[in-house]
N, C-alpha and C. Protein backbone atom coordinates (compact mmCIF):
# COMPACT_ATOMS: atom_id res chain seq x y z
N UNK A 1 0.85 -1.18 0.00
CA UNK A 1 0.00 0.00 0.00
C UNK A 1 0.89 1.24 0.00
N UNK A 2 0.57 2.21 -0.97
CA UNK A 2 1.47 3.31 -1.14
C UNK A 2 0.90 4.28 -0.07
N UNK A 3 2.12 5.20 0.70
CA UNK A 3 2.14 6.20 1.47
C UNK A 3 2.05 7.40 1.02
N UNK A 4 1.12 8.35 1.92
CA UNK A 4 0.94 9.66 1.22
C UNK A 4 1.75 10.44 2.82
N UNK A 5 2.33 11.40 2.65
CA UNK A 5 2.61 12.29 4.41
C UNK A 5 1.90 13.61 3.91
N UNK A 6 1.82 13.81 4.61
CA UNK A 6 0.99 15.65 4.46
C UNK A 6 2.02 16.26 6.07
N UNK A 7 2.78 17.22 5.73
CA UNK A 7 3.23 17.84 6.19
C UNK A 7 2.98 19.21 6.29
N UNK A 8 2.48 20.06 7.22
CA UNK A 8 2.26 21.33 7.24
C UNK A 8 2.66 21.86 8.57
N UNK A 9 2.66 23.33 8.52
CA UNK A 9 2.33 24.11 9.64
C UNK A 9 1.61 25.32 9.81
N UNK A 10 0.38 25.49 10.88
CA UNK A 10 -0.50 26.39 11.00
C UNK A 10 -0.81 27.45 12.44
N UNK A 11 -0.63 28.63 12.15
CA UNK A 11 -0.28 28.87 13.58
C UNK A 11 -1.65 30.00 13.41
N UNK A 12 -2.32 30.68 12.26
CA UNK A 12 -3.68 31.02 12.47
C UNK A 12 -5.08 30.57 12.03
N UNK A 13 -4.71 29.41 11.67
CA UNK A 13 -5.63 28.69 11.59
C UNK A 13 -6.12 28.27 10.09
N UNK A 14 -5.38 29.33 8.89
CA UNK A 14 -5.76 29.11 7.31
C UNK A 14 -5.33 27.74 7.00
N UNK A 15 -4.09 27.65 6.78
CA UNK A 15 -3.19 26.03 6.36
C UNK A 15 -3.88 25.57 7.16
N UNK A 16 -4.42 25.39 8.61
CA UNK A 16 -4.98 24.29 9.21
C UNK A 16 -6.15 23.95 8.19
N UNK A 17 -7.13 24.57 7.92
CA UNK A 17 -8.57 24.37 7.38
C UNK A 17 -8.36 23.62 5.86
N UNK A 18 -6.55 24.54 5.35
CA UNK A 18 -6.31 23.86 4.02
C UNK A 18 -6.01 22.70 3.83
N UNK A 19 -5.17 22.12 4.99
CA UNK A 19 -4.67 20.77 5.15
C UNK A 19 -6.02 19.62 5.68
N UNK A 20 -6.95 20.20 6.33
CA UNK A 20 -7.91 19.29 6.87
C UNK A 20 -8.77 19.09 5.32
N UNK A 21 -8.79 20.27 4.39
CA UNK A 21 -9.14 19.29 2.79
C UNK A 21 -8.16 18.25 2.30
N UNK A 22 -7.59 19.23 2.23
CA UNK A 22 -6.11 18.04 1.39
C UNK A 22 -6.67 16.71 2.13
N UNK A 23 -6.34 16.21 3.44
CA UNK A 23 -6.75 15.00 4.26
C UNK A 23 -8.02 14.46 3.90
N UNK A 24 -8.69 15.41 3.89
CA UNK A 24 -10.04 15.25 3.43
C UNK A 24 -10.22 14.26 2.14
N UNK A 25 -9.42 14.72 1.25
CA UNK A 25 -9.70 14.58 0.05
C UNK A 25 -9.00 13.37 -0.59
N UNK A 26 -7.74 13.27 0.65
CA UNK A 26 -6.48 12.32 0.11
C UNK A 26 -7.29 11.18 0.57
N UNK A 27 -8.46 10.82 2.14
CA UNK A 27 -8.53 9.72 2.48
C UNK A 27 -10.42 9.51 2.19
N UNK A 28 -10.80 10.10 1.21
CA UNK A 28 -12.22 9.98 0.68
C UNK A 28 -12.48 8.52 0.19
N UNK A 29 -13.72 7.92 0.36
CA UNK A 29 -13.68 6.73 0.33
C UNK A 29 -13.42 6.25 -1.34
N UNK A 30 -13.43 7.32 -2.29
CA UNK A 30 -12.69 6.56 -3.48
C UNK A 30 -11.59 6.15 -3.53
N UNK A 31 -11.11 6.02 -3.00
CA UNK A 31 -9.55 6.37 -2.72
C UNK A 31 -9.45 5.20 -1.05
N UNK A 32 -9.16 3.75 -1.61
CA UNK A 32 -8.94 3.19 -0.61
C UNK A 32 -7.69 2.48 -0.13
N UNK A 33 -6.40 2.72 -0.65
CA UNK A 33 -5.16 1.98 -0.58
C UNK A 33 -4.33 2.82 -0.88
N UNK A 34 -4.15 3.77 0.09
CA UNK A 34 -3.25 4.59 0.44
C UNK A 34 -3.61 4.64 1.81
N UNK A 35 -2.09 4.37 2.72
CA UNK A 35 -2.04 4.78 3.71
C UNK A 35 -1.35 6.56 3.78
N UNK A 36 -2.47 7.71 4.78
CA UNK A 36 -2.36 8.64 4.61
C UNK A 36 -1.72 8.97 6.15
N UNK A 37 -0.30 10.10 6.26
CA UNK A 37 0.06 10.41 7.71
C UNK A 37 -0.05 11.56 7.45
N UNK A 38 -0.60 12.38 8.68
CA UNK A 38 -0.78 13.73 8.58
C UNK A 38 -0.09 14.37 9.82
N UNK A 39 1.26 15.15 9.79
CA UNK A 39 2.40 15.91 10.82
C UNK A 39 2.58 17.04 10.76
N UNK A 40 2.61 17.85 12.19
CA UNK A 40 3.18 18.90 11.80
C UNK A 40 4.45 19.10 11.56
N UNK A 41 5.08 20.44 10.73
CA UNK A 41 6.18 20.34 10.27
C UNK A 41 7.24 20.00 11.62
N UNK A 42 6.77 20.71 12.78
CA UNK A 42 8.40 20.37 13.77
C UNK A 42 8.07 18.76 14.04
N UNK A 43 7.26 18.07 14.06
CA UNK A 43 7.27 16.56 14.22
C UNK A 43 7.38 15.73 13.10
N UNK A 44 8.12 16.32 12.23
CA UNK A 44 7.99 15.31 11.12
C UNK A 44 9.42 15.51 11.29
N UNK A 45 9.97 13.87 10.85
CA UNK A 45 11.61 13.58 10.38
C UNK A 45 11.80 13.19 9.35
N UNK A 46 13.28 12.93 9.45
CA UNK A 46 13.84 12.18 8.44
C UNK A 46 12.93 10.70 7.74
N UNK A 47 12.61 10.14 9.06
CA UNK A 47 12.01 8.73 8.81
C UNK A 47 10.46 8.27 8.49
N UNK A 48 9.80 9.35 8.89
CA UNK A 48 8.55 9.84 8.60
C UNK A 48 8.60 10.03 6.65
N UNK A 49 9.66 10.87 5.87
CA UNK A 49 9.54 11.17 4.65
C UNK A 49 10.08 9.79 4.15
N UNK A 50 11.37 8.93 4.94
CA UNK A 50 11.56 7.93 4.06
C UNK A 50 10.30 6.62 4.21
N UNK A 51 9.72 6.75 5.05
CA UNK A 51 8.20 6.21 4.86
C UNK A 51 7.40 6.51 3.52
N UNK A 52 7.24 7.84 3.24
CA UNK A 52 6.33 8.12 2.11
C UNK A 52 6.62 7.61 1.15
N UNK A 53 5.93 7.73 0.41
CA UNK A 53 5.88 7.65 -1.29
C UNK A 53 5.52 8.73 -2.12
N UNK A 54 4.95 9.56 -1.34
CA UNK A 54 4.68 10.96 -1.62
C UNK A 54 4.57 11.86 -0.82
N UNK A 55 4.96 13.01 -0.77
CA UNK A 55 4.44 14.47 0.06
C UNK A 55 3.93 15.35 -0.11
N UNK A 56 2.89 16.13 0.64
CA UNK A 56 1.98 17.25 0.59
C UNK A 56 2.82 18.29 1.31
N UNK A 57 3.00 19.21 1.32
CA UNK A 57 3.58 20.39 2.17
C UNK A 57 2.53 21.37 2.32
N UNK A 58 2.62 21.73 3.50
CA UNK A 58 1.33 23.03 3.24
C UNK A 58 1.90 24.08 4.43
N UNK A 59 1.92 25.16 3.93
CA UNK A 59 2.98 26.50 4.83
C UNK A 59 1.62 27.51 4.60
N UNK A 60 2.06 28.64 5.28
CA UNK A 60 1.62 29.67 5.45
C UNK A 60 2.84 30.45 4.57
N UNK A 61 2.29 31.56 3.68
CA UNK A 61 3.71 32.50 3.63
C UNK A 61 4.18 33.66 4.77
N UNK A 62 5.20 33.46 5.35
CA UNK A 62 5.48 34.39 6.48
C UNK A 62 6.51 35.52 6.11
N UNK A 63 6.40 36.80 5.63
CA UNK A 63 7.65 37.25 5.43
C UNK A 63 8.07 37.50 3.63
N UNK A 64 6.76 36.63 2.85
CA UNK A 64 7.70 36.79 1.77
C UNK A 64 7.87 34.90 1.64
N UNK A 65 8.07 33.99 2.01
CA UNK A 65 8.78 33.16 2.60
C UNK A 65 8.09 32.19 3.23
N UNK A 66 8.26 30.54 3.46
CA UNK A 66 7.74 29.99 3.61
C UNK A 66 7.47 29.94 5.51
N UNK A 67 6.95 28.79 5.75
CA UNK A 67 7.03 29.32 7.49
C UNK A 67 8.22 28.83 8.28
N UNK A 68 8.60 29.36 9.04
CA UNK A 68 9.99 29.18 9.72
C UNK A 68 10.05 27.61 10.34
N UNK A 69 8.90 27.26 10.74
CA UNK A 69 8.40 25.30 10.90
C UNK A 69 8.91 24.63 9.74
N UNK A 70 8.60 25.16 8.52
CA UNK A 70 8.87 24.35 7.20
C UNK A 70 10.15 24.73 7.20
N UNK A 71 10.59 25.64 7.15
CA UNK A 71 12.16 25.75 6.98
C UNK A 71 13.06 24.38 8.07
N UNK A 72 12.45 24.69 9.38
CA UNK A 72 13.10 24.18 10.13
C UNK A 72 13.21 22.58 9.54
N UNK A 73 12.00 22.00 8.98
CA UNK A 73 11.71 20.59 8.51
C UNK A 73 12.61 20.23 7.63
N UNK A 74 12.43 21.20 6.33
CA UNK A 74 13.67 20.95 5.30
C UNK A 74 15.05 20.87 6.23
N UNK A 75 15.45 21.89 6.98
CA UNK A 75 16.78 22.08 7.27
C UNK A 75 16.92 20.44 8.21
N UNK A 76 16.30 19.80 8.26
CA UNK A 76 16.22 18.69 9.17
C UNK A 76 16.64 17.37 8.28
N UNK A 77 16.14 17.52 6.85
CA UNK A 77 15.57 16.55 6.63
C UNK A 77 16.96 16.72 5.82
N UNK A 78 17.12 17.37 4.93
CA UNK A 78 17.95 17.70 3.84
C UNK A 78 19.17 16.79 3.17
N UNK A 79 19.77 17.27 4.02
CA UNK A 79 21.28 16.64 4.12
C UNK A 79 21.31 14.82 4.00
N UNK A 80 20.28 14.76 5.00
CA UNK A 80 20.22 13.41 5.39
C UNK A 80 20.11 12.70 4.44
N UNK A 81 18.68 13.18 3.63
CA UNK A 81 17.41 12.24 2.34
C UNK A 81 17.93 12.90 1.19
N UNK A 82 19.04 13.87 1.00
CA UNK A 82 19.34 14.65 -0.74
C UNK A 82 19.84 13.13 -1.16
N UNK A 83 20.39 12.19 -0.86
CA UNK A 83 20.32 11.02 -1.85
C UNK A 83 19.41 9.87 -1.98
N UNK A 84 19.00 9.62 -0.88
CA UNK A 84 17.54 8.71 -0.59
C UNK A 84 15.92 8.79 -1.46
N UNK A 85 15.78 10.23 -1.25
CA UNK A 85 14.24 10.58 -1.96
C UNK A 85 14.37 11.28 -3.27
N UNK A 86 15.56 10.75 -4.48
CA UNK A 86 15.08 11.23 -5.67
C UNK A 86 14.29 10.87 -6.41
N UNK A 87 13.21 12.14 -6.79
CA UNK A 87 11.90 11.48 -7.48
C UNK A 87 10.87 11.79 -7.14
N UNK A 88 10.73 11.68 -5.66
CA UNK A 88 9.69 11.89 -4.76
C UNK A 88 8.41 12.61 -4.97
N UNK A 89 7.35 12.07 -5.34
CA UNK A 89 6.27 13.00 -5.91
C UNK A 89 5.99 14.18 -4.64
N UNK A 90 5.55 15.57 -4.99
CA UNK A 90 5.70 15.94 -4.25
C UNK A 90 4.24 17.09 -4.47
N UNK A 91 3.14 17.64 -3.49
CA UNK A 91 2.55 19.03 -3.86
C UNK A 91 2.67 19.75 -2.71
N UNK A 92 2.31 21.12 -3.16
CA UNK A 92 2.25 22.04 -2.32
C UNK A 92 1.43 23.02 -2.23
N UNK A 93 0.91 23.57 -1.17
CA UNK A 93 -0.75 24.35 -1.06
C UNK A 93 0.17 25.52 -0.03
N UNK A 94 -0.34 26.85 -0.08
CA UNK A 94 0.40 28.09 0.62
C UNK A 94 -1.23 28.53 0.84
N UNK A 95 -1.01 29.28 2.04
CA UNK A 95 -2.34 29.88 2.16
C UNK A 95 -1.17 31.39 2.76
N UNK A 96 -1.56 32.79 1.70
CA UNK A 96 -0.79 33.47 1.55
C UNK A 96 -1.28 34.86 2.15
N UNK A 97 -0.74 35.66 2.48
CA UNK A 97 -1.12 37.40 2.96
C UNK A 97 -1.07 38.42 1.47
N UNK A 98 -0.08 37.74 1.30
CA UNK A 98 0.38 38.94 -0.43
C UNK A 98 0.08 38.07 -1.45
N UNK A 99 0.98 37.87 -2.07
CA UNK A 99 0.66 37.00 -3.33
C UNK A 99 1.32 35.38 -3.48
N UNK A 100 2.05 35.27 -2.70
CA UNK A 100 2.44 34.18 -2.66
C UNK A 100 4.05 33.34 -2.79
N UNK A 101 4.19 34.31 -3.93
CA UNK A 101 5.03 34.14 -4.77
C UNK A 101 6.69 33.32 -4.05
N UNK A 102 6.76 34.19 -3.18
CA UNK A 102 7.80 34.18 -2.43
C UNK A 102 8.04 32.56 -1.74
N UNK A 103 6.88 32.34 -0.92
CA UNK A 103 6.74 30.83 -0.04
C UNK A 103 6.80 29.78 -1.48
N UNK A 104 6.38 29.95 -2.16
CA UNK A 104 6.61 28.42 -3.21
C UNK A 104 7.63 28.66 -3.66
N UNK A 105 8.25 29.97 -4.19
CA UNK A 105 10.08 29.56 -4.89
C UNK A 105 10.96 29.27 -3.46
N UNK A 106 10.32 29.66 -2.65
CA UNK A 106 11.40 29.03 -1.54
C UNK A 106 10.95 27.17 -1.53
N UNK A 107 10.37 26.81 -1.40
CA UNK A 107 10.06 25.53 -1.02
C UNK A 107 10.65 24.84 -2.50
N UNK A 108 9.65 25.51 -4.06
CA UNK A 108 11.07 24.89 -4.66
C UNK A 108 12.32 24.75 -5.14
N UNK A 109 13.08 26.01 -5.15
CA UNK A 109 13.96 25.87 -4.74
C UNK A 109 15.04 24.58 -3.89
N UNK A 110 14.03 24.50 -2.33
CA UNK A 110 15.06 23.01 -1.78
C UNK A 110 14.21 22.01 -2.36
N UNK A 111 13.24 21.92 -2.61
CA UNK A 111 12.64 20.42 -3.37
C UNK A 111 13.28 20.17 -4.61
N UNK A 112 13.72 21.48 -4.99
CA UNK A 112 14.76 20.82 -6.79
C UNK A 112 16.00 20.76 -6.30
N UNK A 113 16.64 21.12 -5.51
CA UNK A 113 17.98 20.02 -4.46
C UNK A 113 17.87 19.00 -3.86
N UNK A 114 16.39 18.72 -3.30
CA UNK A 114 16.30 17.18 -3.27
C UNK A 114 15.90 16.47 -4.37
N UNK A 115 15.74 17.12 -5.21
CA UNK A 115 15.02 16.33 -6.45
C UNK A 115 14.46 15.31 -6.66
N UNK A 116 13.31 16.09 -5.76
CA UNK A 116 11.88 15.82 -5.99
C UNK A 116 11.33 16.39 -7.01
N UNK A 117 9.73 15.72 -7.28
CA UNK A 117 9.10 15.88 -8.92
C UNK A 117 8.01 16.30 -8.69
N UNK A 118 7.39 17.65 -8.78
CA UNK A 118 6.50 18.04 -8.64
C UNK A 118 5.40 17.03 -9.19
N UNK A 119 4.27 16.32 -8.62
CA UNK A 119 3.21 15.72 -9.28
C UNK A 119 1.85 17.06 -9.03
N UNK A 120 1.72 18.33 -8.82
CA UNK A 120 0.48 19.07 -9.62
C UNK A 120 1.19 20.25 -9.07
N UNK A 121 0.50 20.95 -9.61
CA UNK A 121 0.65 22.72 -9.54
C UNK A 121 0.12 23.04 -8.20
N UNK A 122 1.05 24.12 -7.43
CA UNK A 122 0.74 24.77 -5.82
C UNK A 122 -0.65 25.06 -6.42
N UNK A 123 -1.12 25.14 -5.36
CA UNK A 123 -2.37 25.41 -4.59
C UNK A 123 -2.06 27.15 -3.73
N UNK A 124 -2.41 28.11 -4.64
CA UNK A 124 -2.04 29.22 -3.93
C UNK A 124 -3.43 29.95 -2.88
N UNK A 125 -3.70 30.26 -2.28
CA UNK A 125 -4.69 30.82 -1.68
C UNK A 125 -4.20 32.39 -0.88
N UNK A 126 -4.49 33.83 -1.50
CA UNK A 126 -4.12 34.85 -1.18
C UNK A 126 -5.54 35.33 -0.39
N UNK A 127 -5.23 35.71 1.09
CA UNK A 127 -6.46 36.43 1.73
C UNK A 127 -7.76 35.34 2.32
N UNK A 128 -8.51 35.99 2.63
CA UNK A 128 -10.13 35.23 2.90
C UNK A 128 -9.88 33.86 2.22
N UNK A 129 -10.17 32.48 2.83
CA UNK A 129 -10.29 31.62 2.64
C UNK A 129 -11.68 31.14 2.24
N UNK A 130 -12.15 30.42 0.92
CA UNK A 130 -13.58 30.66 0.71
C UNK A 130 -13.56 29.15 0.24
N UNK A 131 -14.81 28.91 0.05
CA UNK A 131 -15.45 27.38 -0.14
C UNK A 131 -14.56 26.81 -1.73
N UNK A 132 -14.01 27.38 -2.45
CA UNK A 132 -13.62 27.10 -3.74
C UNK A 132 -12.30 26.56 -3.69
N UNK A 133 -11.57 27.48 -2.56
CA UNK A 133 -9.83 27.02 -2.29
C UNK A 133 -10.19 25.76 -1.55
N UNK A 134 -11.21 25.98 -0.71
CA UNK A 134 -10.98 24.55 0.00
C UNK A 134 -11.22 23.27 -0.56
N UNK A 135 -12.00 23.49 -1.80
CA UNK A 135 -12.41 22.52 -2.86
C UNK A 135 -11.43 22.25 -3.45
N UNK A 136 -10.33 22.83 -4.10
CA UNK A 136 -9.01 22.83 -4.61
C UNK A 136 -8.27 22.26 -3.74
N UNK A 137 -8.27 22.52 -2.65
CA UNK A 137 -7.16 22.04 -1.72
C UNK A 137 -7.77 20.14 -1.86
N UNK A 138 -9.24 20.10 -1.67
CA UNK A 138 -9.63 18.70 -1.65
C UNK A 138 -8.90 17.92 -2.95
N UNK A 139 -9.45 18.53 -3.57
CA UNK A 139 -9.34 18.17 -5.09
C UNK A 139 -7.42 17.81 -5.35
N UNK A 140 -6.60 18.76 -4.65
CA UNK A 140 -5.33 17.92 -4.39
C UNK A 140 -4.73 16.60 -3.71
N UNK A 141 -5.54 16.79 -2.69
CA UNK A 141 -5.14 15.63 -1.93
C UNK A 141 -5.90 14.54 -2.52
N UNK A 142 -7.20 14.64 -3.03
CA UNK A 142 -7.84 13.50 -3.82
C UNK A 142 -7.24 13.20 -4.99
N UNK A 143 -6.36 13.88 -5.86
CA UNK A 143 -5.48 13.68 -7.02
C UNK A 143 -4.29 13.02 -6.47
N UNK A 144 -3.71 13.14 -5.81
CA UNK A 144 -2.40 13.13 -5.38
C UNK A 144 -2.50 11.54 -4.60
N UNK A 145 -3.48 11.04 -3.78
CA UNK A 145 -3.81 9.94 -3.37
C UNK A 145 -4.02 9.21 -4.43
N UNK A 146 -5.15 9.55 -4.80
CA UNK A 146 -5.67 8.39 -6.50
C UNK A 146 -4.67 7.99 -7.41
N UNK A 147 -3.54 9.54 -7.45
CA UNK A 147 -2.61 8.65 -8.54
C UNK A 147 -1.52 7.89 -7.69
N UNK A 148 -1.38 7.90 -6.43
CA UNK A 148 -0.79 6.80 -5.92
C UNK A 148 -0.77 5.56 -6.06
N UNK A 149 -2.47 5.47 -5.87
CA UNK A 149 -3.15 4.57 -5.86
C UNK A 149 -3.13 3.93 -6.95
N UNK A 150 -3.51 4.18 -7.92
CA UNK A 150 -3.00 3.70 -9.56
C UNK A 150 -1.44 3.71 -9.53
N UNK A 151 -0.54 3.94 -9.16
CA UNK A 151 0.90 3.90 -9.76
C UNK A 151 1.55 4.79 -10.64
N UNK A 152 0.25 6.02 -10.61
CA UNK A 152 1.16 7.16 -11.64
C UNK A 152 2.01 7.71 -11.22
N UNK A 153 2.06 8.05 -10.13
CA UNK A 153 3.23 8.91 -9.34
C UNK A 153 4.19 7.69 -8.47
């Protein structure tokens, strides 16, 4: 059974609501053979990602920049898995203040040093969180599971 991790961190509550779709969506009953783990970024390790088969990331942008939790995760993980997880399907959802821009070239940035493979396009969400992002956010984690599940990713 292929592994999905969803890794995030939420400290006002947006990424929380975004990640509870993603989950939502990754463990919907179409979708039955994937085992799904859901961590926050300071509790997730090294051994937690070499578990997966895939990863979700989900940050807040803080600064321009991803959240200082996610930083801390990469800076954790990095060194260790840059030869272990090449390939690694990977998405990512930002729930943003400005535009965004900033938190996803940071994240890929170190995901194309671990070289990892993006499997869908960020999930950007700027401002007010409304019923449509959270549908998107579902709609990732239900993509991202399913093609596990089949063997596309």
């Amino acid at each position: 059974m292929p592994n999905l991790l969803v890794v995030y961190h939420s400290r006002s509550g947006g990424t929380q609501a975004m990640t509870d779709a993603v989950v939502a969506g990754a463990t919907t009953d179409d979708v039955e053979g994937v085992d799904v783990r859901v961590q926050r970024a300071f509790d997730t390790g090294v051994d937690d990602v070499r578990w997966s088969d895939a990863i979700v990331i989900g940050t807040p942008e803080n600064f321009g920049y991803m959240s200082g939790a996610m930083k801390d995760f990469f800076e954790r993980i990095y060194y260790v898995l840059l030869e272990e997880t090449r390939g690694l399907p990977y998405a990512l959802f930002v729930k943003a203040s400005t535009d965004g821009d900033g938190a996803v070239r940071s994240v890929e940035k170190i995901v194309t040093g671990l070289r990892w493979k993006q499997a869908l396009p960020p999930v950007v969400v700027v401002g007010a969180l409304r019923d449509e992002h959270l549908e998107q956010c579902h709609e990732l984690g239900l993509t991202l599971a399913a093609g596990l599940e089949a063997g596309i990713f």
